[in-house]
N, C-alpha and C. Protein backbone atom coordinates (compact mmCIF):
# COMPACT_ATOMS: atom_id res chain seq x y z
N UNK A 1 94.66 95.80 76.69
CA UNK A 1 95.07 94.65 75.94
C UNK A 1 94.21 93.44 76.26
N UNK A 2 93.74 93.15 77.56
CA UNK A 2 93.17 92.08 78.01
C UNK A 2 91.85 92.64 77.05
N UNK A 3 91.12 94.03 77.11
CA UNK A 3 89.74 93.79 76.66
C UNK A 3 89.58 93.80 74.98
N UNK A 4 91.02 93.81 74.70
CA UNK A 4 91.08 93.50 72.84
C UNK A 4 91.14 91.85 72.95
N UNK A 5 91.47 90.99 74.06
CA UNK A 5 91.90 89.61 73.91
C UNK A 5 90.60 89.29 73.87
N UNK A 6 89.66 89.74 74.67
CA UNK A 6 88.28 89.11 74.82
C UNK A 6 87.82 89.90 73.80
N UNK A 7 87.57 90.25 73.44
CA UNK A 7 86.77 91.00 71.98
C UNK A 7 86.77 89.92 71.27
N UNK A 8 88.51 89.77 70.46
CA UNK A 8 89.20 88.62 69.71
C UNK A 8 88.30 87.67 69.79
N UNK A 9 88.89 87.14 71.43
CA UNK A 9 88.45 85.77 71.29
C UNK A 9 86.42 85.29 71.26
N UNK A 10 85.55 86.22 71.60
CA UNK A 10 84.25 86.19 71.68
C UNK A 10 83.92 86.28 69.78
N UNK A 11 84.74 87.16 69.54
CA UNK A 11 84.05 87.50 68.11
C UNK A 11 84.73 86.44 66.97
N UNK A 12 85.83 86.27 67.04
CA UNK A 12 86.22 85.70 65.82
C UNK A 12 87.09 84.19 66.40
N UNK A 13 87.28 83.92 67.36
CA UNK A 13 87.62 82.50 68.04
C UNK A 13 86.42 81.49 67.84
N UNK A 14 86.63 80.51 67.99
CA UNK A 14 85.80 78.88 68.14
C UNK A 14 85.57 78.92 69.04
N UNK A 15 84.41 79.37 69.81
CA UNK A 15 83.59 79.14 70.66
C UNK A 15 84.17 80.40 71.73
N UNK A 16 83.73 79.76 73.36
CA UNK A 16 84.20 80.91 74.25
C UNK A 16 85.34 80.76 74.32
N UNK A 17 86.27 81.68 75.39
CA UNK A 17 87.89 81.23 75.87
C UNK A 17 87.54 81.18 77.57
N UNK A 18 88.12 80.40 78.28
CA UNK A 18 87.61 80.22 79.53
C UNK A 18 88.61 81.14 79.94
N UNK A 19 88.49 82.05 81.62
CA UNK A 19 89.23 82.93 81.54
C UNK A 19 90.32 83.14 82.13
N UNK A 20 90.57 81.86 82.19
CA UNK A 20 91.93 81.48 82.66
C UNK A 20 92.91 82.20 81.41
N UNK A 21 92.35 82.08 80.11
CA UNK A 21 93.12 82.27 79.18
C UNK A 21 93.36 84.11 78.79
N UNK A 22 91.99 84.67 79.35
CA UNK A 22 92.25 86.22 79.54
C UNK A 22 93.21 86.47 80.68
N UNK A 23 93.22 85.92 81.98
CA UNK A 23 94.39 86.22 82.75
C UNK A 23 95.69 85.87 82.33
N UNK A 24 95.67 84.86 81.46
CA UNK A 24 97.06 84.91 80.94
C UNK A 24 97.98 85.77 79.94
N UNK A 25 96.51 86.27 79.04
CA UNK A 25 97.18 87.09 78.23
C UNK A 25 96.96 87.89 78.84
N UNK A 26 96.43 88.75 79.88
CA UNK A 26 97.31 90.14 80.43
C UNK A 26 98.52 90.05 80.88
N UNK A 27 98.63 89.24 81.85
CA UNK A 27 99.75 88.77 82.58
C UNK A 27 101.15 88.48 81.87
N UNK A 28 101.02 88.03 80.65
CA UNK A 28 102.02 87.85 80.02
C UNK A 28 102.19 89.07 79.11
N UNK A 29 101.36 90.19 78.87
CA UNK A 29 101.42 91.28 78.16
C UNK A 29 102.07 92.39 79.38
N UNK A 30 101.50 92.37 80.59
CA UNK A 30 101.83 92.78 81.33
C UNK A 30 103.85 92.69 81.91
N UNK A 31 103.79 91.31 81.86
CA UNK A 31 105.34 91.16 82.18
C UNK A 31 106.06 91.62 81.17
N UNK A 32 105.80 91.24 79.60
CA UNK A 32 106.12 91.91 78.64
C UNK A 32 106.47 93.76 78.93
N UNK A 33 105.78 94.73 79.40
CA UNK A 33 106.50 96.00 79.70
C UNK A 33 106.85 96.00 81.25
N UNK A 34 106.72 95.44 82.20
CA UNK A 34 106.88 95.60 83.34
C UNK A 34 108.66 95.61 83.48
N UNK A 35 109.44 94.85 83.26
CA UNK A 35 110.79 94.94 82.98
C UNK A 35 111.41 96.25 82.35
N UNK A 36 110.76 96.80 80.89
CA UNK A 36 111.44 98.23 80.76
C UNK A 36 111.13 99.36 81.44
N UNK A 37 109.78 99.27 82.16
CA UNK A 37 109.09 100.26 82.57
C UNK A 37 110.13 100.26 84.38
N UNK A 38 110.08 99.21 84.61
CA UNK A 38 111.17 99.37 86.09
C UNK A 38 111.94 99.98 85.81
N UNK A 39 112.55 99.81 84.82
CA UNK A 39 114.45 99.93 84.33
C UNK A 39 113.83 101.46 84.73
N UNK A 40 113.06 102.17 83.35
CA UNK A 40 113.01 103.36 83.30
C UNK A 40 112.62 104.15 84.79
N UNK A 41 112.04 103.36 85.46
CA UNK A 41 111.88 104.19 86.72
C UNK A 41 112.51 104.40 87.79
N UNK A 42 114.14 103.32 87.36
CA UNK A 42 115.33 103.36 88.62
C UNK A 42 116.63 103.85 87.95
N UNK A 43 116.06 104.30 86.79
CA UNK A 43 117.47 104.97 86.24
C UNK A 43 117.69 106.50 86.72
N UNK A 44 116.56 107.13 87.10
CA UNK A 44 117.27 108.72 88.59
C UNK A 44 117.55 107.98 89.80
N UNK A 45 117.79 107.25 90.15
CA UNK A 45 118.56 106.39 91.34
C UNK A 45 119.74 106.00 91.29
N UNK A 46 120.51 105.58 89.88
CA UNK A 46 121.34 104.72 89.59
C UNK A 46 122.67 106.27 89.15
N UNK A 47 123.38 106.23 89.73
CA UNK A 47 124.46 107.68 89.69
C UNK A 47 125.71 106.92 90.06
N UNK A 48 127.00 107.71 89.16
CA UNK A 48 127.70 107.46 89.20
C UNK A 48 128.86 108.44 89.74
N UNK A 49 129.73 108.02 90.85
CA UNK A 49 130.60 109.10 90.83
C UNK A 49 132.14 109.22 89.79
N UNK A 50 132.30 110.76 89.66
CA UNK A 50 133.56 110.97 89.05
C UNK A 50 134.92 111.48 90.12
N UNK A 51 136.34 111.38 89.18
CA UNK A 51 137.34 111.98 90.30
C UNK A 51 136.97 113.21 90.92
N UNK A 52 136.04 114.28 90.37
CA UNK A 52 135.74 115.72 91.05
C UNK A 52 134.93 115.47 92.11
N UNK A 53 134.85 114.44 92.85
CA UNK A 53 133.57 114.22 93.83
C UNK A 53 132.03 114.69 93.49
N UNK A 54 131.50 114.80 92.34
CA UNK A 54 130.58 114.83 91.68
C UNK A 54 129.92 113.43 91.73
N UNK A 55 128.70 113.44 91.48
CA UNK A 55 128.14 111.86 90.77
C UNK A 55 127.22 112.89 89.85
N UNK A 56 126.72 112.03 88.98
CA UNK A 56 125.95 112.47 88.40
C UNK A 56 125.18 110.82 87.88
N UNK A 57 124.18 111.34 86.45
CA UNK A 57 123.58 109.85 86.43
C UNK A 57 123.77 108.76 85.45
N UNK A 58 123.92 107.56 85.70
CA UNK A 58 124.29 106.83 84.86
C UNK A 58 124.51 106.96 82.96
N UNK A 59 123.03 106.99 83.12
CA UNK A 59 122.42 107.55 81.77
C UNK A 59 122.26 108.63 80.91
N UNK A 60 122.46 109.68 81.93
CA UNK A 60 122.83 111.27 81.36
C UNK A 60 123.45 112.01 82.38
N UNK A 61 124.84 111.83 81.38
CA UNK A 61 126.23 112.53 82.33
C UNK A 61 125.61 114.02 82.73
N UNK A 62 125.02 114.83 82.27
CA UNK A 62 124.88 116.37 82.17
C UNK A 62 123.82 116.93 83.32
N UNK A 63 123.43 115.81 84.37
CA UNK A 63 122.29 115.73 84.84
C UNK A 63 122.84 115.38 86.25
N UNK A 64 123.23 116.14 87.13
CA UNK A 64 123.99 116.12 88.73
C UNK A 64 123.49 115.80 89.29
N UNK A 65 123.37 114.14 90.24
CA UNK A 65 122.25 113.83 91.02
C UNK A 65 122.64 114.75 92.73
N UNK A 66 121.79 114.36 93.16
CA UNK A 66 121.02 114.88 94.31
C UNK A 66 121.85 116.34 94.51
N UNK A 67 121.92 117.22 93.46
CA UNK A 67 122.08 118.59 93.95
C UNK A 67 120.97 119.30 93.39
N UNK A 68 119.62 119.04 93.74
CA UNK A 68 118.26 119.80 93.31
C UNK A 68 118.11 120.03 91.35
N UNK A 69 117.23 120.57 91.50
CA UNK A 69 116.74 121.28 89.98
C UNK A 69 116.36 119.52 89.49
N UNK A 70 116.62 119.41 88.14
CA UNK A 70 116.10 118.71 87.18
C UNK A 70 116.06 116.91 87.91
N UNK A 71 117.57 116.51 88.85
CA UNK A 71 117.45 115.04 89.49
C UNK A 71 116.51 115.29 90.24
N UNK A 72 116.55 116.13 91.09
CA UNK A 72 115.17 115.93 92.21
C UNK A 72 113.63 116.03 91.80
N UNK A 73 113.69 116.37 91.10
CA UNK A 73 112.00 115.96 90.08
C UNK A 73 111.88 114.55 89.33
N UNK A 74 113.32 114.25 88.64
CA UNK A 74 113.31 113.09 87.60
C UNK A 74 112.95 111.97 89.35
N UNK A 75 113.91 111.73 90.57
CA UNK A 75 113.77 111.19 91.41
C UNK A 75 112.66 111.01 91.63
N UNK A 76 111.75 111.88 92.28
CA UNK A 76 110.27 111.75 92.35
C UNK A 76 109.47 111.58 91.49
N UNK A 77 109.83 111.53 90.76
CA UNK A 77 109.23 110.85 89.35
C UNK A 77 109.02 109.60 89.50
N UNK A 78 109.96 109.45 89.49
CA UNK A 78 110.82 107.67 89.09
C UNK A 78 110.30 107.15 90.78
N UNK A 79 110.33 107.85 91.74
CA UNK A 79 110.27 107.08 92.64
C UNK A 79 108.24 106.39 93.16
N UNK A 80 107.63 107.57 92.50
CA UNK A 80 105.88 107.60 92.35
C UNK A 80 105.94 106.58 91.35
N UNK A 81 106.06 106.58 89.69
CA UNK A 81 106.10 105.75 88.90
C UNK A 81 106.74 104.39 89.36
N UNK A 82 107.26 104.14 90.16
CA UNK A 82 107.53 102.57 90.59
C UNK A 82 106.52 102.16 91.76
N UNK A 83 106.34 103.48 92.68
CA UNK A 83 105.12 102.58 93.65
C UNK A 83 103.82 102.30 92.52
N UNK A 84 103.69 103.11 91.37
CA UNK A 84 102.12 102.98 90.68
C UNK A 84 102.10 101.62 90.04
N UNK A 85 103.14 101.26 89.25
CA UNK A 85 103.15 99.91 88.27
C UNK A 85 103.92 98.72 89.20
N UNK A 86 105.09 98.89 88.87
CA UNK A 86 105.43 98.13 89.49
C UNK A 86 104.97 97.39 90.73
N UNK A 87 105.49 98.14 91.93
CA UNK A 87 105.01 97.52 93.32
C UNK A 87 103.29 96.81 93.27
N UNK A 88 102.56 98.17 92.47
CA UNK A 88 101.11 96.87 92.30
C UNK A 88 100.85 95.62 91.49
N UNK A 89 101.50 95.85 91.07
CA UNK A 89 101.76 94.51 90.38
C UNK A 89 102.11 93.34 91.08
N UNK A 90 103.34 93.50 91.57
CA UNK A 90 104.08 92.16 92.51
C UNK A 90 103.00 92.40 93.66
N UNK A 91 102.02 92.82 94.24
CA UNK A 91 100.96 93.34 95.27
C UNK A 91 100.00 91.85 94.36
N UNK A 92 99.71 92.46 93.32
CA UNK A 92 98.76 91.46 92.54
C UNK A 92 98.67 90.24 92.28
N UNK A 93 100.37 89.77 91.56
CA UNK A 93 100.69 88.72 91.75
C UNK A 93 101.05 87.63 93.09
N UNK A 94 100.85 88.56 94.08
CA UNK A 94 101.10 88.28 95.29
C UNK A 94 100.29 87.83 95.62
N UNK A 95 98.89 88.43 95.58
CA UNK A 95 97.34 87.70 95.74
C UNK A 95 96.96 86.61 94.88
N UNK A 96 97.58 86.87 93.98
CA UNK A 96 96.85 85.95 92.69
C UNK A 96 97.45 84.33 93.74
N UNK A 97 98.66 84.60 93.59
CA UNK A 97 99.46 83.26 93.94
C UNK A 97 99.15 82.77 95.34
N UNK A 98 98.72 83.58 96.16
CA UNK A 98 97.92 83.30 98.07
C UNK A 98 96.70 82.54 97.48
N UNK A 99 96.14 83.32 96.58
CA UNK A 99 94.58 82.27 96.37
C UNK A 99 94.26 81.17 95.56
N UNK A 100 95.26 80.96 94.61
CA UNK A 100 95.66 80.14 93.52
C UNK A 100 94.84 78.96 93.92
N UNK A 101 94.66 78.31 94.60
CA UNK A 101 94.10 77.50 95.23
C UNK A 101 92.57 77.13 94.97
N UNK A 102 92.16 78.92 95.32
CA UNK A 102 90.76 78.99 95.10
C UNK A 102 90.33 79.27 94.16
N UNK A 103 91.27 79.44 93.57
CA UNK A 103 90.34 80.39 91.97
C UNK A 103 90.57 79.18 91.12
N UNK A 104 91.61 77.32 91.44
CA UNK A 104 91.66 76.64 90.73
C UNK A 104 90.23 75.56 90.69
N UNK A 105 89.90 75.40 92.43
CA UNK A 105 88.71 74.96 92.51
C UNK A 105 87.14 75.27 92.13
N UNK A 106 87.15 76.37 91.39
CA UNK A 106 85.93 77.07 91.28
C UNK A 106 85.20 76.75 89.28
N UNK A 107 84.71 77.70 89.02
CA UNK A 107 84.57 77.26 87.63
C UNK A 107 85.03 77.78 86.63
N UNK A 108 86.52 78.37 86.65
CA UNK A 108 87.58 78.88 86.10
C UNK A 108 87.08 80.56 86.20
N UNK A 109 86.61 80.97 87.27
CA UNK A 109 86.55 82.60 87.58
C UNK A 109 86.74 82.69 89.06
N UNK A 110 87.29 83.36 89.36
CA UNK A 110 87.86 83.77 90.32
C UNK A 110 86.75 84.34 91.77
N UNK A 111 86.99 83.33 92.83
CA UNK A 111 85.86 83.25 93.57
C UNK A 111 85.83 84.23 94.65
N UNK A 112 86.99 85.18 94.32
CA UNK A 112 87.19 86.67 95.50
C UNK A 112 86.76 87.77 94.77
């Protein structure tokens, strides 16, 4: 998405875009799925129990958590898919915001 923003903006924009304005539109494209994409990756976590001492999962009754087969794959699923997007992300924004400083003093590119 960021390298369709710079395409955009080089080819058919008024002049350059400084790139403050490409980090924003990822970042804001980025937060844009980062919210459903969590959801989807903590919903084999999220189980509910019934009166039979069963739980099973929020979202699909038919699906018995932590007694093996189909939860224990969806789990590791869900649990890889949140270290990949998610956690790097808040990792990213984490840096972005430690150096903020430096990347404001420079000539709008990022001096790390």
């Amino acid at each position: 998405a960021v390298i369709a923003a710079v395409y955009v903006g080089r080819h058919w924009g008024k002049g350059s875009l400084a790139w403050t304005t490409y980090c924003s539109t990822g970042s804001q494209l980025m937060l844009l799925v980062f919210v459903p994409y969590t959801l989807a990756c903590l919903e084999p976590l999220q189980c509910t129990s019934h009166p039979n001492g069963r739980s099973t999962m929020l979202m699909d009754f038919s699906v018995v958590c932590f007694n093996g087969g189909s939860h224990t794959v969806m789990w590791v699923v869900g649990l890889l898919a949140l270290l990949a997007v998610p956690c790097t992300f808040l990792a990213g924004v984490t840096i972005v915001a430690v150096k903020h400083g430096d990347f404001c003093e420079g000539t709008g590119r990022p001096s790390w």
